[in-house]
Protein backbone atom coordinates (compact mmCIF):
# COMPACT_ATOMS: atom_id res chain seq x y z
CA UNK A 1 79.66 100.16 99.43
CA UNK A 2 78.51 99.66 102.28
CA UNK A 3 80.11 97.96 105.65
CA UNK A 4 80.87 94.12 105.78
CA UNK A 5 78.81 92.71 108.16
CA UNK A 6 78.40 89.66 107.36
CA UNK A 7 79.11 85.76 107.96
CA UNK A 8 82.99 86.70 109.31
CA UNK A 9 84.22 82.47 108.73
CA UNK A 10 83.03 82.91 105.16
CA UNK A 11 85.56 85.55 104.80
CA UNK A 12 88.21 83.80 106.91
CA UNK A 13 87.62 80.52 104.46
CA UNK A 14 87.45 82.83 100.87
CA UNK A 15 91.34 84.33 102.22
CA UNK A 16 92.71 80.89 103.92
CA UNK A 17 93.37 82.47 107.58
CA UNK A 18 91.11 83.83 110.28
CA UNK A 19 91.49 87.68 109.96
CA UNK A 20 88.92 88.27 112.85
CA UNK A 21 90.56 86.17 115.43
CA UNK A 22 90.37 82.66 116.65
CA UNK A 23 87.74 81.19 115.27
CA UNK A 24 86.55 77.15 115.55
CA UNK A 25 84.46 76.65 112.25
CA UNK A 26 87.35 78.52 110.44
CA UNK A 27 89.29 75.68 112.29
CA UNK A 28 86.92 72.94 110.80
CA UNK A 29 87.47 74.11 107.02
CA UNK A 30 90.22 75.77 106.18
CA UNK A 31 89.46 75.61 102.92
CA UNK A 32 87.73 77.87 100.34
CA UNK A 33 83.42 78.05 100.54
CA UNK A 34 81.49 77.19 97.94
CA UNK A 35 79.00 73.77 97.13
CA UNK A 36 81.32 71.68 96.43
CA UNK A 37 83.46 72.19 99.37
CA UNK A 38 87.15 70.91 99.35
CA UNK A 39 86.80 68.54 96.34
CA UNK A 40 86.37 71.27 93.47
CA UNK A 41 89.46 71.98 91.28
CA UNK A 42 90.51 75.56 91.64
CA UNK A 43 92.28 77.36 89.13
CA UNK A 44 95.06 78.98 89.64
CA UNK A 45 95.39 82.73 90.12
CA UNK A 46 96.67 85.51 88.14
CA UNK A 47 99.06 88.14 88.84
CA UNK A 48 96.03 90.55 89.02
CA UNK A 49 93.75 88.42 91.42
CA UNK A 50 96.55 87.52 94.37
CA UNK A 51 96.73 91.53 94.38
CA UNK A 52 93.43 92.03 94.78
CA UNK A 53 92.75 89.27 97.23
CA UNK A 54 95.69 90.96 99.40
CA UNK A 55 94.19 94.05 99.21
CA UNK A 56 90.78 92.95 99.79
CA UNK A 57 92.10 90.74 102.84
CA UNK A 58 94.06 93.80 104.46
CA UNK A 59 90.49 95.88 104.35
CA UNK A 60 88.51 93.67 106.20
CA UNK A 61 91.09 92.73 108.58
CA UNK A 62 90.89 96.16 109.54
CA UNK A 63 87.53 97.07 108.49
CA UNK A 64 88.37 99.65 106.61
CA UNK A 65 86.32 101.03 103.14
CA UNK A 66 87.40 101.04 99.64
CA UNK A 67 87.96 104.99 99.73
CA UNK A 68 89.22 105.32 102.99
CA UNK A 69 91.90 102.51 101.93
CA UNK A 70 92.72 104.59 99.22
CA UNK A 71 92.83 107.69 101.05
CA UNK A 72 95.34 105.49 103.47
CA UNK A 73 97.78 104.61 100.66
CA UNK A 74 97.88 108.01 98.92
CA UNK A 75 98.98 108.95 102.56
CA UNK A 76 101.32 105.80 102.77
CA UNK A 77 103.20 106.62 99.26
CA UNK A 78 103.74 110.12 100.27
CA UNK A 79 105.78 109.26 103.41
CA UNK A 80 108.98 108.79 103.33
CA UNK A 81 109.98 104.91 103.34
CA UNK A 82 108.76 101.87 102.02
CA UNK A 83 105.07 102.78 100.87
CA UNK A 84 103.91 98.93 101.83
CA UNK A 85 104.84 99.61 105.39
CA UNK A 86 104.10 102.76 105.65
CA UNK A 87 100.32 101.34 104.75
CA UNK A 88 100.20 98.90 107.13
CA UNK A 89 101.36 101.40 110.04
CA UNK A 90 98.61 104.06 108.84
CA UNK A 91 96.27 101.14 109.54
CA UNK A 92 97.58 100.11 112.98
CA UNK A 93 97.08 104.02 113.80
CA UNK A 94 93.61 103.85 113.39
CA UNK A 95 91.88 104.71 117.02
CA UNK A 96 89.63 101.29 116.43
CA UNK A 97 92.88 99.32 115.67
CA UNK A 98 94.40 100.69 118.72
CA UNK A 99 91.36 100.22 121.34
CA UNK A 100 91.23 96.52 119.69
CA UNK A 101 95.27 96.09 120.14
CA UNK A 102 95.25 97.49 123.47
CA UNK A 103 92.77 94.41 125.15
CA UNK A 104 89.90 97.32 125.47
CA UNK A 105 87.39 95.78 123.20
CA UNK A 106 88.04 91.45 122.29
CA UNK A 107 87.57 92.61 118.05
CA UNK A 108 87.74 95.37 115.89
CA UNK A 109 83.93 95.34 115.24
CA UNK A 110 83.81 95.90 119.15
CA UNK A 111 86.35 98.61 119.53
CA UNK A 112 84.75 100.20 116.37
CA UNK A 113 81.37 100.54 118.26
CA UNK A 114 82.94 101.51 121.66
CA UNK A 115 84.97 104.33 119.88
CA UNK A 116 81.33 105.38 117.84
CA UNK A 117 79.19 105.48 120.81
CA UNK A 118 81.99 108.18 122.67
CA UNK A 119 83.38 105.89 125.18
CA UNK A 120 86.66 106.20 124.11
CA UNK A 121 89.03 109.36 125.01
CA UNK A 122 92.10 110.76 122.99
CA UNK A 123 94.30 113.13 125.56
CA UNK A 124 91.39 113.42 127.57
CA UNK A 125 88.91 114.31 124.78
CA UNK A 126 86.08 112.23 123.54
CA UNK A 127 86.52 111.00 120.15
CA UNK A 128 84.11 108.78 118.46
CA UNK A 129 85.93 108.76 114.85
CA UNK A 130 86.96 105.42 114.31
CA UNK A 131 89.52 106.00 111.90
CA UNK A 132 91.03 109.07 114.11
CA UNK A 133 95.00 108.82 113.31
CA UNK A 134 97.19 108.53 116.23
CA UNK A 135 100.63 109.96 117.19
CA UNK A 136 103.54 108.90 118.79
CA UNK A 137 102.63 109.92 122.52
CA UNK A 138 98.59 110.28 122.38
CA UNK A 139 97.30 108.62 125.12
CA UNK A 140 94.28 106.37 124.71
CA UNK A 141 91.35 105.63 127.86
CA UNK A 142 88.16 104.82 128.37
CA UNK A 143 85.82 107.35 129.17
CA UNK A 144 85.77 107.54 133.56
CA UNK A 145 81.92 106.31 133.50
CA UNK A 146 82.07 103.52 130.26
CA UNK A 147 84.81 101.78 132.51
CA UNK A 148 81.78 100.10 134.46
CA UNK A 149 80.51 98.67 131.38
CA UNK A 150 80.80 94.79 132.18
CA UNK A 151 82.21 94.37 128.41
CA UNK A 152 84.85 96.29 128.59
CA UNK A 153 85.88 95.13 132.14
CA UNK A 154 86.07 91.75 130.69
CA UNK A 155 87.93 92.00 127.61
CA UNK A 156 90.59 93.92 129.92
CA UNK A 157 90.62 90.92 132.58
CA UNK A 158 91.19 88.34 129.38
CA UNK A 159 93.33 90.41 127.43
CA UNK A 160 95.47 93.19 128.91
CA UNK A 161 98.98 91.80 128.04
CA UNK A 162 99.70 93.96 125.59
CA UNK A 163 103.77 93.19 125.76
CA UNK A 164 103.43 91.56 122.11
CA UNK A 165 102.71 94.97 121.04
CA UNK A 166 106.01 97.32 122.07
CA UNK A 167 104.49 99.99 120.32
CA UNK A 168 102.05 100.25 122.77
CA UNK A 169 102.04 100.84 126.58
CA UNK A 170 98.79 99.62 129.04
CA UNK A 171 97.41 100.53 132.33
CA UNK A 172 94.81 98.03 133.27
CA UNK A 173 93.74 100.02 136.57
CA UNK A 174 93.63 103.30 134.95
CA UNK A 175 92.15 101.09 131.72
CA UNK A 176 94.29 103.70 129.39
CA UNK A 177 97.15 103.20 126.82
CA UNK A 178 99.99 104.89 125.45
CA UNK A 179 100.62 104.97 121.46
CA UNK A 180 104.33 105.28 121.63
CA UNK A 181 105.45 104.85 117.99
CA UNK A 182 104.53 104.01 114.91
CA UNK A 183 105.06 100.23 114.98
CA UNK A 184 107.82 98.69 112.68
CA UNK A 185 106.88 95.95 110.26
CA UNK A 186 108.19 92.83 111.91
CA UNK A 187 105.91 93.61 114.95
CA UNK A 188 102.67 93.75 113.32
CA UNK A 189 101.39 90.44 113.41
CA UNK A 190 99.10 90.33 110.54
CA UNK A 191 99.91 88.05 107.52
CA UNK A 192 99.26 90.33 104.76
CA UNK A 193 102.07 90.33 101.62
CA UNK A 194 101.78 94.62 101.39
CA UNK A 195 103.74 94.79 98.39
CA UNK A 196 101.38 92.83 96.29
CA UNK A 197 99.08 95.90 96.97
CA UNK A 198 101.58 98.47 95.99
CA UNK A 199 101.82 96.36 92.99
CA UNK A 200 98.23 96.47 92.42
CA UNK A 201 97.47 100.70 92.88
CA UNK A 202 101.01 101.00 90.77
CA UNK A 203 99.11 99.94 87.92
């Protein structure tokens, strides 16, 4: 399977919130897609399905595969803790998550491509794995000659408050971050129900 690329307000519509960000047509119809728009008679969903959906809604929030989700929770269940948050701090790890959390890049798609075409440092050493796993101290930057690239200077000019985020630390003028910890749950802003995916791989 191959990457989602696609139309990213269909998605937002098929899970009833905008997972990629702000986002006016989203806005318009916040309601499922489909021909018949808002007037067709939906059934309701099993057991089975809301786990899915959750599942399916948490991977292209982050933009992660199939396998490498599954790789994640394997990882996630044999932490110590609650396996559901454990997840769900795995994902906020991710290098991409981090550039995109940190005001770097304005999406994930974005800080996915700036971390893939090596203008992203981890300690001081290129890295260009998007799903590289932080750790509590690794400090994130751009690359010294990517921190002309007009992109990046703006998305740091419109969003370099990270103080939403205390699990992260940001120096606009040195355009390089701090991963201090491993974020707990009530600070991750994402509305995803993680225990209807432990439910689901528990099967």
């Amino acid at each position: 399977m191959a990457r989602y690329t696609g139309p990213k307000t269909k998605k937002a519509r098929a899970f009833g919130e905008p997972i990629f960000g702000f986002d006016k047509s989203f806005e318009r119809k916040k309601y499922p897609p489909g021909q018949h728009g808002n007037t067709r008679r939906r059934k309701q969903k099993s057991d089975y399905a809301l786990q899915l959906m959750e599942k399916q809604k948490a991977k292209y929030t982050y933009g992660v595969l199939e396998r490498q989700f599954r790789n994640l929770f394997e990882e996630a269940n044999r932490r110590k803790g609650v396996t559901g948050e454990n997840l769900l701090r795995l994902l906020e790890a991710r290098l991409d998550n981090t550039v995109f959390r940190l005001g770097i890049a304005p999406t994930r798609r974005a800080a996915r491509q700036l971390v893939t075409h090596k203008h992203i440092t981890v300690n001081g050493v290129l890295t260009n794995i998007p799903s590289y796993q932080l750790r509590a101290g690794d400090i994130v930057a751009v690359r010294g000659r990517s921190q002309a690239l007009i992109v990046i200077k703006d998305s740091v000019t419109n969003k370099s408050d990270v103080r939403k985020y205390p699990w992260l630390e940001f120096n606009p003028d040195k355009m390089q971050g701090v991963f201090l910890e491993y974020p707990e749950r009530e600070n991750i802003p994402e509305k995803i129900n993680e225990q209807l995916i432990v439910e689901l791989y528990s099967k």
